[in-house]
C-alpha atoms as a PDB file:
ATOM      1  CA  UNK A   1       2.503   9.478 -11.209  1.00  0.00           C
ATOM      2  CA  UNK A   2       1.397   8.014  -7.949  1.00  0.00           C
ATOM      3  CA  UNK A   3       1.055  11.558  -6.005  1.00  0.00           C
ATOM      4  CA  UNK A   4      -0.374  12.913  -9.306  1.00  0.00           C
ATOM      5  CA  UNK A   5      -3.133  10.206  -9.781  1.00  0.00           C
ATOM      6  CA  UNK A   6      -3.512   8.278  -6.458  1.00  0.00           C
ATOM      7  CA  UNK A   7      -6.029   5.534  -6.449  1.00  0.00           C
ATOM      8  CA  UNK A   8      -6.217   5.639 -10.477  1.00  0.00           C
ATOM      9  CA  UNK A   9      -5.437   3.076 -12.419  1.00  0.00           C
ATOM     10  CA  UNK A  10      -2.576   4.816 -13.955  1.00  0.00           C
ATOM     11  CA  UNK A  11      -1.019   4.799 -10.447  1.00  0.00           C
ATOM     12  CA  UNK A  12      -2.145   1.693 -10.056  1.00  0.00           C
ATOM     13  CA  UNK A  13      -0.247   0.475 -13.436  1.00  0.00           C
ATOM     14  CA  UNK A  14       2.928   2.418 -12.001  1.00  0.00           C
ATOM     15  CA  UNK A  15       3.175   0.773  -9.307  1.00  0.00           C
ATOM     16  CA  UNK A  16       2.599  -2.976 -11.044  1.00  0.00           C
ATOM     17  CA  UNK A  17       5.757  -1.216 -13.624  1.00  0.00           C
ATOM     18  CA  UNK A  18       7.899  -0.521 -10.736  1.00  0.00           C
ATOM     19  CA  UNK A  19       7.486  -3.639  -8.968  1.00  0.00           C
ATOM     20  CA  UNK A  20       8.248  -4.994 -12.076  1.00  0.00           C
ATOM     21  CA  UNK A  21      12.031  -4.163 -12.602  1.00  0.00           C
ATOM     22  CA  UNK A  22      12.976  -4.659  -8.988  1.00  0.00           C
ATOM     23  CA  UNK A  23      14.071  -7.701  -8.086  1.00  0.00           C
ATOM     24  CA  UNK A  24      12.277 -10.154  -5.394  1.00  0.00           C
ATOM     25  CA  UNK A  25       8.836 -11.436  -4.580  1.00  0.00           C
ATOM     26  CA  UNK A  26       5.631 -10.217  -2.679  1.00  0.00           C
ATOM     27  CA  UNK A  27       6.526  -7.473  -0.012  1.00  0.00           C
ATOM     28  CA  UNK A  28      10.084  -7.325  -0.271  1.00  0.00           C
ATOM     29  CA  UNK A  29       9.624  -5.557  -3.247  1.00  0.00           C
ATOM     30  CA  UNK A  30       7.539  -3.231  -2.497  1.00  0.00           C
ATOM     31  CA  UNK A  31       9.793  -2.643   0.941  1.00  0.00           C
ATOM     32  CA  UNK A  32      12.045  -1.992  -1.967  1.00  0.00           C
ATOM     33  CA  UNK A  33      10.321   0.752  -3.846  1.00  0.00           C
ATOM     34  CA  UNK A  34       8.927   2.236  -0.551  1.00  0.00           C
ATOM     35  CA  UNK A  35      12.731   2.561   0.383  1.00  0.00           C
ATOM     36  CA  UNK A  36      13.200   4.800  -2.845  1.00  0.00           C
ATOM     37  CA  UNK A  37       9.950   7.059  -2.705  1.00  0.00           C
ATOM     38  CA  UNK A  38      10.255  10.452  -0.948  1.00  0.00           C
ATOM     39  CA  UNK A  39       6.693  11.857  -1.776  1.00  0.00           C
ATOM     40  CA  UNK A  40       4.781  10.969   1.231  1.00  0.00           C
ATOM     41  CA  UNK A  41       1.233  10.153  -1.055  1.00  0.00           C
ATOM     42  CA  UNK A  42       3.434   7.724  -3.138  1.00  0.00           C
ATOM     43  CA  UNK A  43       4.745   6.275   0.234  1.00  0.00           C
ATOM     44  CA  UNK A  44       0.861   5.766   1.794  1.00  0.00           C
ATOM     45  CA  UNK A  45      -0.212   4.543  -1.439  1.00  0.00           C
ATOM     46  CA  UNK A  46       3.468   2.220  -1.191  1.00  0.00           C
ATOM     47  CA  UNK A  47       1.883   1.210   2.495  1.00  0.00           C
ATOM     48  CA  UNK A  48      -1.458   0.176   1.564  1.00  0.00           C
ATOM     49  CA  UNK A  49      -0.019  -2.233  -0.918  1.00  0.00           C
ATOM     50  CA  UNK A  50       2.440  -3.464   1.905  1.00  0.00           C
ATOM     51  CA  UNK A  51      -0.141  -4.119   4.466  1.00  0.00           C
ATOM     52  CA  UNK A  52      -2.099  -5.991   1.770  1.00  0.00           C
ATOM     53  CA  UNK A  53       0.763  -7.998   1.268  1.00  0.00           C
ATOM     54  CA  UNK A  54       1.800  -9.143   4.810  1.00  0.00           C
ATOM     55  CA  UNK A  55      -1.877  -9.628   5.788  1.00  0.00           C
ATOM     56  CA  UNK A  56      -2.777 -11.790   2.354  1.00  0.00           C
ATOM     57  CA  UNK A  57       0.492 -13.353   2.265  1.00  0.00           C
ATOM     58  CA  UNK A  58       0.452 -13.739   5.833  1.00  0.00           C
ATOM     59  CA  UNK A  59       3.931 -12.801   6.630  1.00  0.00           C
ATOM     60  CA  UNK A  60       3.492 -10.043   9.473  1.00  0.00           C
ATOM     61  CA  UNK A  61      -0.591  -9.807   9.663  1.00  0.00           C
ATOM     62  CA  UNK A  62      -0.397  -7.001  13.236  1.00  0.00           C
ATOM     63  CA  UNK A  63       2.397  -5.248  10.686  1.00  0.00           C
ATOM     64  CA  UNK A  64      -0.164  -5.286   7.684  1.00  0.00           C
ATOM     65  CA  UNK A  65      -3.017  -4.175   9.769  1.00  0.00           C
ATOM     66  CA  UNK A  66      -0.935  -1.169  11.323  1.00  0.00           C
ATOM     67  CA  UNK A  67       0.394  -0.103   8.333  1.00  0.00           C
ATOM     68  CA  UNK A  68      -3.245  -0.205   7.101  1.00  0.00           C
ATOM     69  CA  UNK A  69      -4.419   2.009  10.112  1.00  0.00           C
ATOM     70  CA  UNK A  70      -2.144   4.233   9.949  1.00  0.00           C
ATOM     71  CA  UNK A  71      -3.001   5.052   6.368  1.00  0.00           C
ATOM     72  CA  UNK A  72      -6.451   4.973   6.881  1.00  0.00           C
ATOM     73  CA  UNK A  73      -6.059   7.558   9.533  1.00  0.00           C
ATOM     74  CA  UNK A  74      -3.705   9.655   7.318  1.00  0.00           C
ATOM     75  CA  UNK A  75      -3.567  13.060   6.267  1.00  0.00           C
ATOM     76  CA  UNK A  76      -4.170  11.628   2.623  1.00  0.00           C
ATOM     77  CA  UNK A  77      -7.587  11.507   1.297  1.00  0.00           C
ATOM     78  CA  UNK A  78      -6.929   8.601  -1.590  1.00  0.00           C
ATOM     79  CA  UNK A  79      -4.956   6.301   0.364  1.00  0.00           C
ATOM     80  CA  UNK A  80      -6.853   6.581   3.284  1.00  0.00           C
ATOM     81  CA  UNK A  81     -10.051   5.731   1.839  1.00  0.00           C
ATOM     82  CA  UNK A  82      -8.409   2.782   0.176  1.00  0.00           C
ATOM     83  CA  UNK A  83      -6.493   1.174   3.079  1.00  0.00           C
ATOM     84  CA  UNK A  84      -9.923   1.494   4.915  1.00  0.00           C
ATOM     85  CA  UNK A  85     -11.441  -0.519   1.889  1.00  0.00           C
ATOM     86  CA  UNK A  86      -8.481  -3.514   1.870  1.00  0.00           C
ATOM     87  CA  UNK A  87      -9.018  -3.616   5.891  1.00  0.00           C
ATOM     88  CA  UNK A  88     -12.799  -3.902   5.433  1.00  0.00           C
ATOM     89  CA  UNK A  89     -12.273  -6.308   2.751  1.00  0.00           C
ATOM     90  CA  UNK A  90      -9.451  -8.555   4.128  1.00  0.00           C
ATOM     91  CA  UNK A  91     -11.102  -8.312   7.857  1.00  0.00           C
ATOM     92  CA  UNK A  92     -14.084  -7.822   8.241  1.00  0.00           C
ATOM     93  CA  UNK A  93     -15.676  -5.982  11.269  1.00  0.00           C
ATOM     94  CA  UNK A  94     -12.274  -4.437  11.766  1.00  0.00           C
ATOM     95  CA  UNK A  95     -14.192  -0.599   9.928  1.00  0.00           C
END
């Protein structure tokens, strides 16, 4: 679902279902699902939530930030444009 429809909200409500039944809170679990995904445009859309999370939750903010980047600067259209929108949102002046 999430290489089929990235940036949708049916990806979107995937991911929000798989987060669901794996146990843990904020990043770890989606450290968790990342750690089961093989299809690289899951995995970027995986890494934008990631780097979300550790900048928000303010866990690992140069780890959130890079992971951002390096989505943003990916081969993958969707995810790209989104990490560039969380970075521009969550720091401004950084895009």
């Amino acid at each position: 679902v999430l290489a089929r429809h990235p940036g949708r909200a049916l990806a979107s409500e995937a991911l929000t279902t798989m987060a669901s039944v794996v146990e843990g809170e904020g990043v770890a679990v989606w450290e968790e699902l990342k750690g089961r995904c093989t299809n690289p445009l899951a995995m970027a859309q995986l890494d934008v939530r990631l780097g979300e999370g550790y900048i928000v939750e303010g866990n690992d903010v140069a780890r959130g930030r890079m992971l951002l980047e390096d989505v943003a600067k990916g081969p993958h259209e969707v995810p790209a444009k989104m990490a560039a929108a969380v970075l521009a949102r969550l720091e401004p002046g950084v895009r």
